[in-house]
N, C-alpha and C. Protein backbone atom coordinates (compact mmCIF):
# COMPACT_ATOMS: atom_id res chain seq x y z
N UNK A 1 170.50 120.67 -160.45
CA UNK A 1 171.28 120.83 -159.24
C UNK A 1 172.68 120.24 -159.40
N UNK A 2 172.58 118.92 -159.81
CA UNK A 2 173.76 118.48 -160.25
C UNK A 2 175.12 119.32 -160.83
N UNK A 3 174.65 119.92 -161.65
CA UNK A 3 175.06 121.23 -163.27
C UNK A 3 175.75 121.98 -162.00
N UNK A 4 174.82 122.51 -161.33
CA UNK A 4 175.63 123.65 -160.27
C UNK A 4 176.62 123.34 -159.69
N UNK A 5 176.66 121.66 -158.96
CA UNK A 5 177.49 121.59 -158.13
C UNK A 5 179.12 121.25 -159.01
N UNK A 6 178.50 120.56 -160.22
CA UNK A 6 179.58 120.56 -160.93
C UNK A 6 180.28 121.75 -161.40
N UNK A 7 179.73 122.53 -161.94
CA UNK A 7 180.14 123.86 -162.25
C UNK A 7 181.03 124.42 -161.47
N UNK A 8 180.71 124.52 -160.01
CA UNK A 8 181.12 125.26 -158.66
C UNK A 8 182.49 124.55 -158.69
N UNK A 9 182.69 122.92 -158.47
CA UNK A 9 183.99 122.44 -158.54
C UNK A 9 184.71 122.90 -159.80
N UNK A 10 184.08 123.05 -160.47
CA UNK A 10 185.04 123.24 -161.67
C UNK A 10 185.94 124.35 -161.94
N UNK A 11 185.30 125.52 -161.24
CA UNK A 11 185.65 126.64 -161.22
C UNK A 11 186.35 126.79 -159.86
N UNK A 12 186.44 125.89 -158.89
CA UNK A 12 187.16 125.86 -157.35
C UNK A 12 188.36 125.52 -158.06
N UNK A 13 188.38 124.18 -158.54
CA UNK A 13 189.49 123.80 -159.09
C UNK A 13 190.44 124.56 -160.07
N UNK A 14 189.85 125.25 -160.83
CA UNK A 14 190.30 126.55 -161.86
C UNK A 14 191.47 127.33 -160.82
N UNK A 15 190.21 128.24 -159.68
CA UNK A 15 190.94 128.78 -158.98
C UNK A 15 191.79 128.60 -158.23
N UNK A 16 191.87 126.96 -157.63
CA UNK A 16 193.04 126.46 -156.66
C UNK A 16 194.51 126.36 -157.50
N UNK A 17 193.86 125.86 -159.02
CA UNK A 17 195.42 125.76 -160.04
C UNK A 17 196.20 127.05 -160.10
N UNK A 18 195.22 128.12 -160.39
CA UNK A 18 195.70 129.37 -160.80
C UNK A 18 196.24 130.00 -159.45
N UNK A 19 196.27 130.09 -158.25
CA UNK A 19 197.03 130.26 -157.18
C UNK A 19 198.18 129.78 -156.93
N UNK A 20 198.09 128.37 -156.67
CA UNK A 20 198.94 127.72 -156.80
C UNK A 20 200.18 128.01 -157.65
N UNK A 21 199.88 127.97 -159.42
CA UNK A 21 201.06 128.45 -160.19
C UNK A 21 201.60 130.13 -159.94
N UNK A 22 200.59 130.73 -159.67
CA UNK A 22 201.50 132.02 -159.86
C UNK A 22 201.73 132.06 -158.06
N UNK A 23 201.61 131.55 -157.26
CA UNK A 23 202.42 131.76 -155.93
C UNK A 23 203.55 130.68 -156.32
N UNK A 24 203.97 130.36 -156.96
CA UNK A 24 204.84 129.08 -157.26
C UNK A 24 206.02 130.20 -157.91
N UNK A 25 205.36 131.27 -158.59
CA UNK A 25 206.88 132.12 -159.14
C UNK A 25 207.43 132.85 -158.20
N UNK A 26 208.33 133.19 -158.82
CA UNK A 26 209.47 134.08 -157.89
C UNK A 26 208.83 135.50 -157.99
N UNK A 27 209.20 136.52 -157.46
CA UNK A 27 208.65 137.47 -157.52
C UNK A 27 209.29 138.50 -158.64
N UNK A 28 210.46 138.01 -158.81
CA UNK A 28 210.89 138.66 -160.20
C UNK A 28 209.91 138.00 -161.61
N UNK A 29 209.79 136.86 -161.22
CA UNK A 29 208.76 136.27 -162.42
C UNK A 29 207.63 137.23 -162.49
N UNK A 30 206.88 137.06 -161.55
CA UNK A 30 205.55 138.44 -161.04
C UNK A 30 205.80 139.06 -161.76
N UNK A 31 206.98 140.14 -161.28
CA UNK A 31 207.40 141.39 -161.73
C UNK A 31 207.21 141.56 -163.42
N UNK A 32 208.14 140.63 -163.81
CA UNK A 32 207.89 140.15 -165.21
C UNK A 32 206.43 140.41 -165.95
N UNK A 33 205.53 139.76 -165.40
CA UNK A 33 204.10 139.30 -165.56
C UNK A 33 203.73 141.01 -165.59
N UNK A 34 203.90 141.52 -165.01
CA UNK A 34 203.05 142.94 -164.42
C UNK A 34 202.28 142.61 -163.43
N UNK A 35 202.84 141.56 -162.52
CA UNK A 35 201.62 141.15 -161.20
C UNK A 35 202.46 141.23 -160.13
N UNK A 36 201.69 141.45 -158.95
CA UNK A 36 202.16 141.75 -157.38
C UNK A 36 201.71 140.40 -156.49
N UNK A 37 202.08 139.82 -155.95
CA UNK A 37 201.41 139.41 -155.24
C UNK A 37 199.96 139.48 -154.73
N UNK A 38 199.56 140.74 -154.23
CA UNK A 38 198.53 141.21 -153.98
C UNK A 38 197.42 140.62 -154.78
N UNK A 39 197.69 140.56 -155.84
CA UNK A 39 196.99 140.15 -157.42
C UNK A 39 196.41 139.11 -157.03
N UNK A 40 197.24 138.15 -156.70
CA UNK A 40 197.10 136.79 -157.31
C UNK A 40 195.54 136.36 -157.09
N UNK A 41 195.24 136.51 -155.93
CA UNK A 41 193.69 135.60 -155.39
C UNK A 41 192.56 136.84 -156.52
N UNK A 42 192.83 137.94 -156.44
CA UNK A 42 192.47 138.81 -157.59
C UNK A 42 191.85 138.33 -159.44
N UNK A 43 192.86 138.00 -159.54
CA UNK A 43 193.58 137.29 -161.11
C UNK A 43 192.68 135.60 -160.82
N UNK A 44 193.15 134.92 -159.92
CA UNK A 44 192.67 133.67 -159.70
C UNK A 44 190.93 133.81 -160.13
N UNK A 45 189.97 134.91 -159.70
CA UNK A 45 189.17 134.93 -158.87
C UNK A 45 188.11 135.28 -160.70
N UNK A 46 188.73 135.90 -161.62
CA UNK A 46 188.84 136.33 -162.77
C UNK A 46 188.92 135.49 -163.36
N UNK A 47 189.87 134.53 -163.38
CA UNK A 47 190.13 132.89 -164.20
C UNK A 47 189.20 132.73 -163.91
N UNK A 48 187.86 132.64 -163.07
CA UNK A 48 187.20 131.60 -162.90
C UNK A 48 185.84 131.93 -163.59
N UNK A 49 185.98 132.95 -164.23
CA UNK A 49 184.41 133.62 -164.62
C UNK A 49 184.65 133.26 -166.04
């Protein structure tokens, strides 16, 4: 049980970083990337698997 709950943070935390940085760029950065906004919680959600 432990394993799980750790796991679960680990991968919350994954996903809170990975939001965080790419809402942190400009949207020309995005653009750059080949990402939309739209993406991001998308992409985040992907980091975490």
């Amino acid at each position: 049980m432990f394993d799980t709950l750790k796991t679960r943070y680990t991968r919350w935390q994954r996903y809170s970083r990975t939001i965080k940085e790419l809402d942190g760029l400009s949207n020309r950065e995005l653009a750059d990337l080949g990402i939309s906004r739209s993406d991001i919680q998308r992409l985040a959600r992907e980091a975490t698997r």
